[in-house]
C-alpha atoms as a PDB file:
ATOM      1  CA  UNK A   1       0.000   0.000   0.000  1.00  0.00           C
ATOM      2  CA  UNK A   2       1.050   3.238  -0.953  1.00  0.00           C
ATOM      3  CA  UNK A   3       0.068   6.213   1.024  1.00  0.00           C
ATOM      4  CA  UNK A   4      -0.149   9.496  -0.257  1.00  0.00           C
ATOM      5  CA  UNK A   5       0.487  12.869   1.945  1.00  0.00           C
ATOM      6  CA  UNK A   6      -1.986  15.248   0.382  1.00  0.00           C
ATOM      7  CA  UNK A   7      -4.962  12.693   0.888  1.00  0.00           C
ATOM      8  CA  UNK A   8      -4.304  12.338   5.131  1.00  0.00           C
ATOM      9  CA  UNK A   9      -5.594  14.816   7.880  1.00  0.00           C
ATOM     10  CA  UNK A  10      -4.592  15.380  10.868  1.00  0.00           C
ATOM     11  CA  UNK A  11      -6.917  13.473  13.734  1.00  0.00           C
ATOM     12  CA  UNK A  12      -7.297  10.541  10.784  1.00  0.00           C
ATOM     13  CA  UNK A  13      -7.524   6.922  12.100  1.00  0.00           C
ATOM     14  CA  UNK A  14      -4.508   4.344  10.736  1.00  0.00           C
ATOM     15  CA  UNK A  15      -5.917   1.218  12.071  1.00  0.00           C
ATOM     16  CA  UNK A  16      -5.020  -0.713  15.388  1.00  0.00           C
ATOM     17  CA  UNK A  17      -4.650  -3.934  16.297  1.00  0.00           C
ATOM     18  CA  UNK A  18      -4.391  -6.620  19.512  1.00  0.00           C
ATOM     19  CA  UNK A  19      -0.759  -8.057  20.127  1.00  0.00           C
ATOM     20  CA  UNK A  20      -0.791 -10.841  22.282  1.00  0.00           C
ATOM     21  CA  UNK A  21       2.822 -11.721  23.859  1.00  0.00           C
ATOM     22  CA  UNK A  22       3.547 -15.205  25.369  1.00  0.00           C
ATOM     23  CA  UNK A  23       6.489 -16.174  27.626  1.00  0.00           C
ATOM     24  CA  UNK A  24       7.266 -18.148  24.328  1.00  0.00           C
ATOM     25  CA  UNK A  25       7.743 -14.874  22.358  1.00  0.00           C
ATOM     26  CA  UNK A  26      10.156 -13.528  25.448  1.00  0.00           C
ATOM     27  CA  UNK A  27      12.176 -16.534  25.343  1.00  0.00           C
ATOM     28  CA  UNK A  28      12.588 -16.175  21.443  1.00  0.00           C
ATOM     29  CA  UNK A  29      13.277 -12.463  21.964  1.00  0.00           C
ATOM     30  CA  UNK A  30      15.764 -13.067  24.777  1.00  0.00           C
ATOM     31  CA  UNK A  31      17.479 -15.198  21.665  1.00  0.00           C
ATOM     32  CA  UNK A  32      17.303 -13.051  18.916  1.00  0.00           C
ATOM     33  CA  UNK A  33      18.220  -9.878  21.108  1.00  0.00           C
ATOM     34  CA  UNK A  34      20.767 -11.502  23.754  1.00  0.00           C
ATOM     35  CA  UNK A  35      18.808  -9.802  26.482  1.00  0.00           C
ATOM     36  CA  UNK A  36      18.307 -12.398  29.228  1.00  0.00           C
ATOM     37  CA  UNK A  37      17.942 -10.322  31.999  1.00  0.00           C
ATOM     38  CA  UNK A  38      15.797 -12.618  34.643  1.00  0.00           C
ATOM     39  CA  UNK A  39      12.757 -10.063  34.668  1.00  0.00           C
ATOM     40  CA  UNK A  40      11.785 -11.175  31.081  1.00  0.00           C
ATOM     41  CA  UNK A  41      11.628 -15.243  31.849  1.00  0.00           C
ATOM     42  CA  UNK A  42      11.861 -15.424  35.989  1.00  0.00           C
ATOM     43  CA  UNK A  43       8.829 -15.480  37.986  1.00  0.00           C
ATOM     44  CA  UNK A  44      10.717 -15.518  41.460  1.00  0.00           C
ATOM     45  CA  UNK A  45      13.069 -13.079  40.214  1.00  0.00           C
ATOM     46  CA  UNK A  46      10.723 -10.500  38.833  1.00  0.00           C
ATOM     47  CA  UNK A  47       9.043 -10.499  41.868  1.00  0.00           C
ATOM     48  CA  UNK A  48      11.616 -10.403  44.311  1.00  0.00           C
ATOM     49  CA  UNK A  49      12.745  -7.108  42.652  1.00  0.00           C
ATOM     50  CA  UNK A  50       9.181  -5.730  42.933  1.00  0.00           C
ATOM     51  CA  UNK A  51       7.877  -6.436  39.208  1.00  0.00           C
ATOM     52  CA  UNK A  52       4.378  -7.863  38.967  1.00  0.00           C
ATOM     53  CA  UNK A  53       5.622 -10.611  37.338  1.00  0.00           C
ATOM     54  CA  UNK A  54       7.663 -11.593  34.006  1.00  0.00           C
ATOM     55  CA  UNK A  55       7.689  -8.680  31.982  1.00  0.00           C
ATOM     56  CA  UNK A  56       7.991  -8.085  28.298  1.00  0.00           C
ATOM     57  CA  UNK A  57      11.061  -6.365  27.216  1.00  0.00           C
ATOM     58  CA  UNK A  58      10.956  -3.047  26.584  1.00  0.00           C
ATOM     59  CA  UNK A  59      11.973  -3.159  22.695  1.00  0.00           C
ATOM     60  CA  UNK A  60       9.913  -6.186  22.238  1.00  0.00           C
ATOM     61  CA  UNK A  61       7.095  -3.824  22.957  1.00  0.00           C
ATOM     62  CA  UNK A  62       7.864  -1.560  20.835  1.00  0.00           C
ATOM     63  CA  UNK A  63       8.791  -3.577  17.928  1.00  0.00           C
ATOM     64  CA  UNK A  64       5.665  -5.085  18.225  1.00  0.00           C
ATOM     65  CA  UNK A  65       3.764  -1.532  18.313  1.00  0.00           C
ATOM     66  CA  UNK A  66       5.401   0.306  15.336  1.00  0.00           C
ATOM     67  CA  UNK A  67       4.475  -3.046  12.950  1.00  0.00           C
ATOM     68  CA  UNK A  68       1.175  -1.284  12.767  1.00  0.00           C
ATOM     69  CA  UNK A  69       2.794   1.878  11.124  1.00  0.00           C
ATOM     70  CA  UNK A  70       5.111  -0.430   9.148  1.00  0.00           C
ATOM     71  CA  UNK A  71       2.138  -2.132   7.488  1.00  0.00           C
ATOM     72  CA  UNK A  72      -0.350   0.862   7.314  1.00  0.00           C
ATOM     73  CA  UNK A  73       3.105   2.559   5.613  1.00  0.00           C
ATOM     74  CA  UNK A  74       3.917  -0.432   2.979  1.00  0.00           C
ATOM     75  CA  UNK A  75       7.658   0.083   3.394  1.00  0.00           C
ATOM     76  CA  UNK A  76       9.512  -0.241   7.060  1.00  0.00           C
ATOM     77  CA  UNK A  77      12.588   1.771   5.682  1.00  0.00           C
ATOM     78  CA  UNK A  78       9.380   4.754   5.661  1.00  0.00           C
ATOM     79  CA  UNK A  79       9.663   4.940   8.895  1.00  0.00           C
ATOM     80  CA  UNK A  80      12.543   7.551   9.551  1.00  0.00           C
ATOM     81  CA  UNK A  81      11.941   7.892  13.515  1.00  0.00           C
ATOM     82  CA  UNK A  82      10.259   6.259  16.587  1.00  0.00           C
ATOM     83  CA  UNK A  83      10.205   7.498  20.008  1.00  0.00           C
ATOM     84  CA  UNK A  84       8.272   6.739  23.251  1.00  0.00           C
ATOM     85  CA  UNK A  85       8.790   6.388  27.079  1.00  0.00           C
ATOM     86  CA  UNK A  86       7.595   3.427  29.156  1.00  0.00           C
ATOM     87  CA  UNK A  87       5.111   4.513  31.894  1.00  0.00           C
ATOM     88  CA  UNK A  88       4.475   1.211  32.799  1.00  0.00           C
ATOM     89  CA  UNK A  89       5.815  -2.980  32.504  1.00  0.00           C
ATOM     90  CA  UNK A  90       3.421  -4.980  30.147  1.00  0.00           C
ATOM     91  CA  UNK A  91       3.199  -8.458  32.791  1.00  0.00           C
ATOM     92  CA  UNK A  92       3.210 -11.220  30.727  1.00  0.00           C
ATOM     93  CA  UNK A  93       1.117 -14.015  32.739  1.00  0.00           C
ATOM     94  CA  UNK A  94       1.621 -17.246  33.604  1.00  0.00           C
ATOM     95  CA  UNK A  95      -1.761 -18.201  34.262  1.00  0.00           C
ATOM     96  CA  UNK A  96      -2.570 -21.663  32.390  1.00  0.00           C
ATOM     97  CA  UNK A  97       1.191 -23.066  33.680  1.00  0.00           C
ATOM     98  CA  UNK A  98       1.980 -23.175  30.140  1.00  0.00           C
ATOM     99  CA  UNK A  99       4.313 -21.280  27.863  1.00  0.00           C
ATOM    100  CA  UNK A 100       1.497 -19.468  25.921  1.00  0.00           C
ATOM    101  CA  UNK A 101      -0.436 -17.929  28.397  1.00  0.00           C
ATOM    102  CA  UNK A 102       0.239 -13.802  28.384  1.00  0.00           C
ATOM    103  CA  UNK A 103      -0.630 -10.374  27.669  1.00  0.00           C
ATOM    104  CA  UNK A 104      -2.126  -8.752  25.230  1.00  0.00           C
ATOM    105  CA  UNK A 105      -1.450  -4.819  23.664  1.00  0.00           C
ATOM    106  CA  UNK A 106      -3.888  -2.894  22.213  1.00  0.00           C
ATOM    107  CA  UNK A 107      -2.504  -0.324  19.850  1.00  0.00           C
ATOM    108  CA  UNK A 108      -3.889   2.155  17.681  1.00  0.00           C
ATOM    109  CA  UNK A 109      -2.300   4.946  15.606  1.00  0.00           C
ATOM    110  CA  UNK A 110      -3.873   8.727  14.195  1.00  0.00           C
ATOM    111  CA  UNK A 111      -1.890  10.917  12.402  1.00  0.00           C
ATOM    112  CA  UNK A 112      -1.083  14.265  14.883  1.00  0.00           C
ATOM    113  CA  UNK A 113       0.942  16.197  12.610  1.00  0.00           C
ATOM    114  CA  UNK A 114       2.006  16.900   8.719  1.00  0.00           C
ATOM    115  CA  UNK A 115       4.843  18.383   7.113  1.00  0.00           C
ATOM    116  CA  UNK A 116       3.644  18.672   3.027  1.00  0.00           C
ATOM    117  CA  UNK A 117       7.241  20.380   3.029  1.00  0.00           C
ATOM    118  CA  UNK A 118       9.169  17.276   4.230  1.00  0.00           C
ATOM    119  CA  UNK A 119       6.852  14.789   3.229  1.00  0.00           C
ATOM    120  CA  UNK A 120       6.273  12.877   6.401  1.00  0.00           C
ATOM    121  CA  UNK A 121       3.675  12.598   8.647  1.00  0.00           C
ATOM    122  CA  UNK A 122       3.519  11.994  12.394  1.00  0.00           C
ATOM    123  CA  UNK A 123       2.017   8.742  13.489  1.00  0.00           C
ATOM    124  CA  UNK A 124       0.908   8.992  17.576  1.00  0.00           C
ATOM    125  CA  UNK A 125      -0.443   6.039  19.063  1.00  0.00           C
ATOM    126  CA  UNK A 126      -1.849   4.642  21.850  1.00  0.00           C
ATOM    127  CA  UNK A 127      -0.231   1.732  23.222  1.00  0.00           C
ATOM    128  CA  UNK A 128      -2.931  -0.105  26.282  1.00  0.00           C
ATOM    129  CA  UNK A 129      -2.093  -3.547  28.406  1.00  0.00           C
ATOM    130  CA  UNK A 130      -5.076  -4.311  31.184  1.00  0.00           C
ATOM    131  CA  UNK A 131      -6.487  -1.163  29.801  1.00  0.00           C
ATOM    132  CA  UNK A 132      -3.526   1.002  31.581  1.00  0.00           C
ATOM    133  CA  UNK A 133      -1.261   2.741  29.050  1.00  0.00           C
ATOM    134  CA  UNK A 134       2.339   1.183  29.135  1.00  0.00           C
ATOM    135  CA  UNK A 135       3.863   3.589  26.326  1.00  0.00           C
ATOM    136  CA  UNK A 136       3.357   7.246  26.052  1.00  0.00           C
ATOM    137  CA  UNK A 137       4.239   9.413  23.861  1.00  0.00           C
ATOM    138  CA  UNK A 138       4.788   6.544  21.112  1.00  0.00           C
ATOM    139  CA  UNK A 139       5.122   8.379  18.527  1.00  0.00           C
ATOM    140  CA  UNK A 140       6.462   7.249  14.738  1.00  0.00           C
ATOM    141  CA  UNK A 141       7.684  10.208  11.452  1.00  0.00           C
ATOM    142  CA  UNK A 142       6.773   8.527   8.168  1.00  0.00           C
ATOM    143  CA  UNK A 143       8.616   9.468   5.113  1.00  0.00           C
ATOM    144  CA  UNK A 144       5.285   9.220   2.459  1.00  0.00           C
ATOM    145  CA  UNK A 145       4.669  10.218  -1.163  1.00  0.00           C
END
């Protein structure tokens, strides 16, 4: 998909989506990223050092948020900056006793600024776990036609 600059207004909906995050994608994470810090697999741990729980890493999150930009974009080289701050840990539950149980993100995304000049646009979203935010100011410049 191809988006065009002069057809988007500011306030205008992108899409959102439900991300649901299993211990299983923190152990693959852990992996791929080398980030094994006992917070993100540890249930003992985590809590010991005051965490609710196993928590999702940090970039997992937001690699996991920004896909929705990436897709509603068409091209994740678009995507010339991404900033946000972490207000709160996304728990990832181990409620069943199996690896699969977890959380689940809500995102959404709505375009809060345009530069015809540049030819990007400003992407903020909303980033929700347990209906608490977890990421604010998430907020992704988009290099568009």
């Amino acid at each position: 998909m191809s988006v065009n600059i002069a057809e988007l207004t500011v306030g205008q909906d992108i899409g959102s989506r439900s991300i649901t995050v299993t211990r299983t994608d923190l152990v693959k994470y852990a992996g791929a990223s080398g980030d094994f810090n006992p917070i993100h697999w540890n249930e003992a741990f985590a809590t010991e050092v005051g965490l609710p729980g196993v928590i999702a890493h940090g970039m997992f999150t937001m690699g996991a948020v920004v896909q929705l930009v990436t897709d509603w974009a068409g091209d994740p080289a678009a995507v010339v900056d991404f900033q946000t701050r972490f207000t709160k840990p996304v728990p990832v539950a181990d409620t069943t006793g199996t690896p699969e149980a977890g959380a689940v993100i809500e995102v959404s995304g709505a375009i809060g600024a345009l530069d015809a000049d540049a030819g990007t646009a400003r992407v903020d979203l909303t980033v929700l776990s347990s209906a608490q935010k977890v990421l604010v100011k998430a907020q992704a410049v988009v290099r568009l036609a």
